[in-house]
PDB file of N, CA and C in Angstrom:
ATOM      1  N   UNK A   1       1.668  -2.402  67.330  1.00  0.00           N
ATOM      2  CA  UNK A   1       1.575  -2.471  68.766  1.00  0.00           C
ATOM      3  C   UNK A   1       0.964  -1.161  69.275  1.00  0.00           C
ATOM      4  N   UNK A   2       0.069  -1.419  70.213  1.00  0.00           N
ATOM      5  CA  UNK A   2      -0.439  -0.299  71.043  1.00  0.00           C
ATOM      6  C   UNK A   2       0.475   0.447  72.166  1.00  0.00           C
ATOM      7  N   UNK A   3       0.876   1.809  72.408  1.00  0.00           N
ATOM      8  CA  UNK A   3       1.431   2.476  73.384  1.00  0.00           C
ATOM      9  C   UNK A   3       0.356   3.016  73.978  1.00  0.00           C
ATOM     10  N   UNK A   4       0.323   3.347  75.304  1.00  0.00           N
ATOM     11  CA  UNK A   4       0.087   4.348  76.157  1.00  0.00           C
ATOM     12  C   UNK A   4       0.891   4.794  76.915  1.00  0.00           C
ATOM     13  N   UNK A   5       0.774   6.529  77.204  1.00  0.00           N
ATOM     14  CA  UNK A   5       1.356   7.272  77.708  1.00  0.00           C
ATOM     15  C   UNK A   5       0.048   8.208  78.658  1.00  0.00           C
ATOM     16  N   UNK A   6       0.776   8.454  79.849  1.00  0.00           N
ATOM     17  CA  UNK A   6       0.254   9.686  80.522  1.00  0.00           C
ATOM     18  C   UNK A   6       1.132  10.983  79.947  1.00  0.00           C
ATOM     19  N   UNK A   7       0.179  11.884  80.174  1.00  0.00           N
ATOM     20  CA  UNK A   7       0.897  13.392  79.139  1.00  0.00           C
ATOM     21  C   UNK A   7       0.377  14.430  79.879  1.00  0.00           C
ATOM     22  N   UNK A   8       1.367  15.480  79.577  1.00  0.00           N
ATOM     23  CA  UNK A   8       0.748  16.864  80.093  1.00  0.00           C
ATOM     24  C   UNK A   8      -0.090  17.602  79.425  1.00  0.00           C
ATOM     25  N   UNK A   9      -0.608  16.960  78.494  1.00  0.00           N
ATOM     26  CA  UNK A   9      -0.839  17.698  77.612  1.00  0.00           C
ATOM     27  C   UNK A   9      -2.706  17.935  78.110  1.00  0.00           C
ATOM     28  N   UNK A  10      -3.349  19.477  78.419  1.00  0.00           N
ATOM     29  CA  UNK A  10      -4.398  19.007  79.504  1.00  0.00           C
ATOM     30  C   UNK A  10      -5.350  20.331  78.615  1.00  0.00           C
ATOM     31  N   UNK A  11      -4.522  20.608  77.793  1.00  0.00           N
ATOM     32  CA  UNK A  11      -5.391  22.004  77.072  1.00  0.00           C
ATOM     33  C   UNK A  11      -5.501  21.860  75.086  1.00  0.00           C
ATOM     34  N   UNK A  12      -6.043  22.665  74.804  1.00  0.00           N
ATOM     35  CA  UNK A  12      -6.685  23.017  73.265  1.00  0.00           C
ATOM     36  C   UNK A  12      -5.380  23.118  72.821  1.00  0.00           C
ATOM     37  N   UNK A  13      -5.201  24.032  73.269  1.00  0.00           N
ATOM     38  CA  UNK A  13      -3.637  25.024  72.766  1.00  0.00           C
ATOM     39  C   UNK A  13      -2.006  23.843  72.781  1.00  0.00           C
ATOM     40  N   UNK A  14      -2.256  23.135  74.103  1.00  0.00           N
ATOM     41  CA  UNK A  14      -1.240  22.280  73.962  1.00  0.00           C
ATOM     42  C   UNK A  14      -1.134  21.034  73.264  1.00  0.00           C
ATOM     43  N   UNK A  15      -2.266  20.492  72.987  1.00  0.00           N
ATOM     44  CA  UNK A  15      -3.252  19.696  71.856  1.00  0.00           C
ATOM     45  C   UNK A  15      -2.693  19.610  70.180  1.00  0.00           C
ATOM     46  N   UNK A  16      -2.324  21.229  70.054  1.00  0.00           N
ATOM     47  CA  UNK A  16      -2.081  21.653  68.879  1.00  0.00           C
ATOM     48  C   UNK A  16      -1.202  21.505  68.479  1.00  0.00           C
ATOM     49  N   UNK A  17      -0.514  22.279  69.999  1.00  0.00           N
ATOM     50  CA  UNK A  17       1.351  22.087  69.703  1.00  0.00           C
ATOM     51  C   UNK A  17       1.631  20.622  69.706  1.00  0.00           C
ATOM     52  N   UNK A  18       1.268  19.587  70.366  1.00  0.00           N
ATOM     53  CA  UNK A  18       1.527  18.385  70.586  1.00  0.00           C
ATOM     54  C   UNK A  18       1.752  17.571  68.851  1.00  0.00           C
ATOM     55  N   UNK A  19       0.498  17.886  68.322  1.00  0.00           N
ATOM     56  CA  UNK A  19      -0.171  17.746  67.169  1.00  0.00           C
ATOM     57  C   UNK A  19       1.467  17.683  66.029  1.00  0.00           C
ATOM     58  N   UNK A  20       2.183  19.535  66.126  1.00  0.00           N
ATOM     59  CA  UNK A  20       2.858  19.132  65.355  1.00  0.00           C
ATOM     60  C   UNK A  20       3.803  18.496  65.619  1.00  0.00           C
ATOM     61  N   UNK A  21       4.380  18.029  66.836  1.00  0.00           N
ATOM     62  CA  UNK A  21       5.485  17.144  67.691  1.00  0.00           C
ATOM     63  C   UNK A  21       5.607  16.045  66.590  1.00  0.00           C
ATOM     64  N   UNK A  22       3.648  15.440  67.492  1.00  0.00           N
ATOM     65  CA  UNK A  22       3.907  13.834  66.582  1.00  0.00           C
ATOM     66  C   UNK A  22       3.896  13.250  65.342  1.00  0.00           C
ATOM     67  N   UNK A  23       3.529  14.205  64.268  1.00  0.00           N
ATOM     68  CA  UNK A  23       3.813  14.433  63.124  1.00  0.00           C
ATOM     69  C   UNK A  23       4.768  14.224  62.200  1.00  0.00           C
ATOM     70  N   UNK A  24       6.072  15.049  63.328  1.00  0.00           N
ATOM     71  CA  UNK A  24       7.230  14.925  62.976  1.00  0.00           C
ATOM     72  C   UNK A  24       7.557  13.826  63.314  1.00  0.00           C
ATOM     73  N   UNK A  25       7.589  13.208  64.641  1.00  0.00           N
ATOM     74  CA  UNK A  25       8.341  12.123  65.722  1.00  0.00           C
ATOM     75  C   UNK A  25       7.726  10.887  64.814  1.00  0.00           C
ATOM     76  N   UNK A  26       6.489  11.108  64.476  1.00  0.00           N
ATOM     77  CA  UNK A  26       5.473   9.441  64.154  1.00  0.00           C
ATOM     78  C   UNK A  26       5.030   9.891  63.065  1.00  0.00           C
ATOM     79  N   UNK A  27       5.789   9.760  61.823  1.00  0.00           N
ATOM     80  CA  UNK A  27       5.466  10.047  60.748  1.00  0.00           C
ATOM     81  C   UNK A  27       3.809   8.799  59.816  1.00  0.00           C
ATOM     82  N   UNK A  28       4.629   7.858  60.396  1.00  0.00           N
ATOM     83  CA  UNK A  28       3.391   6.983  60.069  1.00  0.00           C
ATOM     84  C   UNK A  28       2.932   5.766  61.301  1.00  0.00           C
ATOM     85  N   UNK A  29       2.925   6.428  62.400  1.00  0.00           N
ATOM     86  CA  UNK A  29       1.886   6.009  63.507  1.00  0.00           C
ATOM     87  C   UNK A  29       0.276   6.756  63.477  1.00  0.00           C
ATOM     88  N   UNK A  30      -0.207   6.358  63.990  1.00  0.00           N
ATOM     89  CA  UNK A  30      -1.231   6.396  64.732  1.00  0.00           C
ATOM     90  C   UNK A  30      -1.673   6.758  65.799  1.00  0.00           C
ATOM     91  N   UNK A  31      -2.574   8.100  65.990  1.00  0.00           N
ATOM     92  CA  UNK A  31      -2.620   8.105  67.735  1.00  0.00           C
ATOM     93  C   UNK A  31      -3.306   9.037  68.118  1.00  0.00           C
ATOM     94  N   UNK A  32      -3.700   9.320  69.052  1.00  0.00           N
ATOM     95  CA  UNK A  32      -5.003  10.239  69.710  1.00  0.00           C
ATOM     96  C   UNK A  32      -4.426  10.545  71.144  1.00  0.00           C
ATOM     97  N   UNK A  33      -5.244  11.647  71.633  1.00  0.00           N
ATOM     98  CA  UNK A  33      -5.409  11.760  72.946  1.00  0.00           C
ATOM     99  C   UNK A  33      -6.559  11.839  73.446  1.00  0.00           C
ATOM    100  N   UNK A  34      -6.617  11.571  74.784  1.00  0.00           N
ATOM    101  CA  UNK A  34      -8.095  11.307  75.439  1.00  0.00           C
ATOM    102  C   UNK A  34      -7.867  12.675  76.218  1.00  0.00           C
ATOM    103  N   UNK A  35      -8.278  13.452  76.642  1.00  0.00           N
ATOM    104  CA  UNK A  35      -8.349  14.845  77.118  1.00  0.00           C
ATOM    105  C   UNK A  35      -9.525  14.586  78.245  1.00  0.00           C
ATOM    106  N   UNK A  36     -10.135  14.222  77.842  1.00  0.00           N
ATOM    107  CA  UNK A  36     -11.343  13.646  79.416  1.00  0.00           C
ATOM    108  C   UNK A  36     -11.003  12.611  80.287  1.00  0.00           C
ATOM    109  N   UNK A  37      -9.582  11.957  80.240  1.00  0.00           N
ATOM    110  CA  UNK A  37      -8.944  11.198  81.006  1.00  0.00           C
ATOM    111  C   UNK A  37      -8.096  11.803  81.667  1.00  0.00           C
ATOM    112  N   UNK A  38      -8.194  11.695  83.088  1.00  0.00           N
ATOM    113  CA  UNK A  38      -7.612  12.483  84.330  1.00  0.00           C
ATOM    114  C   UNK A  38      -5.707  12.230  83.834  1.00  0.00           C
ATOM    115  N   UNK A  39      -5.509  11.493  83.057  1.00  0.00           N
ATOM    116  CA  UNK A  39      -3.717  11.117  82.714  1.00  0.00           C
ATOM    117  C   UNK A  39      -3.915  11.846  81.446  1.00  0.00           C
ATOM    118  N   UNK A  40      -4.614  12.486  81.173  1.00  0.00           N
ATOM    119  CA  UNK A  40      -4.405  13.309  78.899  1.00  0.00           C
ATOM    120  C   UNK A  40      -3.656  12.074  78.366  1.00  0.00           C
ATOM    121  N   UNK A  41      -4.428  11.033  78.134  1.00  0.00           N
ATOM    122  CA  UNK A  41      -3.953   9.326  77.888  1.00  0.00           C
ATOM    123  C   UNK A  41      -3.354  10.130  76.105  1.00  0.00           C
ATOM    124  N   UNK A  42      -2.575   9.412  75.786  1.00  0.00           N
ATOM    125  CA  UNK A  42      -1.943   9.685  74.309  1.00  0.00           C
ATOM    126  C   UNK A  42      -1.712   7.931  73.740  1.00  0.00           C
ATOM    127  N   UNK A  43      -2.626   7.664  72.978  1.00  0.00           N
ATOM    128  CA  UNK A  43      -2.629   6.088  72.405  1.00  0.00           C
ATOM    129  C   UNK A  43      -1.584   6.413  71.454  1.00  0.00           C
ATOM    130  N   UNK A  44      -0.901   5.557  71.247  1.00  0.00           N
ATOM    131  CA  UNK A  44      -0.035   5.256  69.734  1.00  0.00           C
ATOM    132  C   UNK A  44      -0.130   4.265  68.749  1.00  0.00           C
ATOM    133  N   UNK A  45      -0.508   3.722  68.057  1.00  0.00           N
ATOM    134  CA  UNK A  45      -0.811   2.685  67.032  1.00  0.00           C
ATOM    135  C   UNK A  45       0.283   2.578  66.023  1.00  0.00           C
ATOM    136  N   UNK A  46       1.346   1.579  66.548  1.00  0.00           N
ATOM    137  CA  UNK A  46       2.818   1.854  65.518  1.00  0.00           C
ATOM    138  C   UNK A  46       2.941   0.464  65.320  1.00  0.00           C
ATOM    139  N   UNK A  47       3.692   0.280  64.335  1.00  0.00           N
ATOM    140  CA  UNK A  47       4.687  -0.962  64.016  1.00  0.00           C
ATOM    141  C   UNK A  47       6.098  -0.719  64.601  1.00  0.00           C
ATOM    142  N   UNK A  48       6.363   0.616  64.503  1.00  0.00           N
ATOM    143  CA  UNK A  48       7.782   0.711  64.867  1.00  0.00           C
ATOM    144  C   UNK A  48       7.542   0.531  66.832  1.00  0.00           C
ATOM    145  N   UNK A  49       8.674   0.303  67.270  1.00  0.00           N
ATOM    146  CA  UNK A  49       8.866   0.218  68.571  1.00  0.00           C
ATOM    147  C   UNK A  49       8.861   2.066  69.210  1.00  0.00           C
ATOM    148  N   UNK A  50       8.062   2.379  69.879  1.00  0.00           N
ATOM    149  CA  UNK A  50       8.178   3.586  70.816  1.00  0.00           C
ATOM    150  C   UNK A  50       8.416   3.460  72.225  1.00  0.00           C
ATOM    151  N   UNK A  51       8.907   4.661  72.778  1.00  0.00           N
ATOM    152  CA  UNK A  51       9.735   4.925  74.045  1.00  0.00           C
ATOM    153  C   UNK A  51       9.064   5.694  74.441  1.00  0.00           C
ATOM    154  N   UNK A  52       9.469   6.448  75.875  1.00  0.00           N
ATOM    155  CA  UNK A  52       9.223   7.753  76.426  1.00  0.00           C
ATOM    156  C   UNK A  52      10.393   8.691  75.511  1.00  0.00           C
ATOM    157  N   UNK A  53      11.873   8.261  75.862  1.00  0.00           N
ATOM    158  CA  UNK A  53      12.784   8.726  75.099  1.00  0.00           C
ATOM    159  C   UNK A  53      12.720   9.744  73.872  1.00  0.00           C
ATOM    160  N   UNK A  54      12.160   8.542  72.725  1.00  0.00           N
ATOM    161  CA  UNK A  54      12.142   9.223  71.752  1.00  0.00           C
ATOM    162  C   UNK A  54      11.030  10.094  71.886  1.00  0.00           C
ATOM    163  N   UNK A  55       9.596  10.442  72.435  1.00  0.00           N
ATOM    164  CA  UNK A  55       9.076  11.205  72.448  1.00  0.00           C
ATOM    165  C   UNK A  55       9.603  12.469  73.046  1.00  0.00           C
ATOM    166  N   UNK A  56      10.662  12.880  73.774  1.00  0.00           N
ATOM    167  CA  UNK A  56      11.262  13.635  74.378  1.00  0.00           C
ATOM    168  C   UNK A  56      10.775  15.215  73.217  1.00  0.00           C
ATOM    169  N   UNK A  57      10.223  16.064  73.824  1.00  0.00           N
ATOM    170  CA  UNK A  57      10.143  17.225  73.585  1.00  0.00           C
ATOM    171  C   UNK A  57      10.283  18.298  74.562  1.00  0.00           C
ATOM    172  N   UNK A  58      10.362  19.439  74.190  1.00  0.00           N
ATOM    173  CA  UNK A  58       9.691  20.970  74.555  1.00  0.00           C
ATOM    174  C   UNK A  58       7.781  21.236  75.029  1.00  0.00           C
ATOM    175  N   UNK A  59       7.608  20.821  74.150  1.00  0.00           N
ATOM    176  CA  UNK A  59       6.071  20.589  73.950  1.00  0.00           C
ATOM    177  C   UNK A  59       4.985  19.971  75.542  1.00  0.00           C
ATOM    178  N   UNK A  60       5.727  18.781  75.699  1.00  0.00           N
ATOM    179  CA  UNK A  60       4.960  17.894  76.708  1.00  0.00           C
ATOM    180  C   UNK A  60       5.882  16.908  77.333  1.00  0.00           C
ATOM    181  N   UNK A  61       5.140  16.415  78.029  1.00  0.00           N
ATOM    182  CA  UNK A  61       5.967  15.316  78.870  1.00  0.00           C
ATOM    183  C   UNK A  61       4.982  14.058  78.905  1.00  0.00           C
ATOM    184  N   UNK A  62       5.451  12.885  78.905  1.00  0.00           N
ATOM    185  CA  UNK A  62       5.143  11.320  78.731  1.00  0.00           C
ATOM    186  C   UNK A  62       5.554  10.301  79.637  1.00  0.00           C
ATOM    187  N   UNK A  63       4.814   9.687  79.874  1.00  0.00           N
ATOM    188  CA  UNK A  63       5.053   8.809  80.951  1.00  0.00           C
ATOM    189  C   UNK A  63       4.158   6.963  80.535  1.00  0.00           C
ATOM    190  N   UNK A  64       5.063   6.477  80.143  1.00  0.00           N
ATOM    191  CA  UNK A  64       4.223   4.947  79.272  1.00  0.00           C
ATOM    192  C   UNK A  64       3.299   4.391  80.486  1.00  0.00           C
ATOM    193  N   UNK A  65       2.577   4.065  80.335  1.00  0.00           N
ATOM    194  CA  UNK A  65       1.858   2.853  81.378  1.00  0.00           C
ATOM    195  C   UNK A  65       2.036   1.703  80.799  1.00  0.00           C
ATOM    196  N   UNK A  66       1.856   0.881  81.638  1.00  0.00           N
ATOM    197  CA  UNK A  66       1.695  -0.314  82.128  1.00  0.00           C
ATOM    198  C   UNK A  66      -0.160  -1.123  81.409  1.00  0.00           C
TER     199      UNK A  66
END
């Protein structure tokens, strides 16, 4: 299943840090960010079911769309 999220994530540097978040969080998802999208769109490509919840970090903040 496909997720989208709006994110704070709006820089290089936070990109990075994000980087090792989902790593940990989505060990075997899938996913990108769009950085030239006015929302820093964050796709997810999972089998498992994702939340805002479980993305909960330090790092950034998430917001699913619709």
């Amino acid at each position: 299943m496909i997720y989208v999220f709006k994110t704070t994530v709006d820089s290089k540097s936070k990109l990075e840090s994000a980087t090792v978040v989902l790593h940990e969080l989505l060990p075997h998802a899938l996913w990108n960010f769009d950085l030239e999208d006015c929302d820093n769109i964050l796709r997810i490509d999972s089998e498992d079911e994702i939340s805002e919840v479980m993305l909960q970090n330090d790092i950034f903040d998430c917001i699913e769309l619709e």
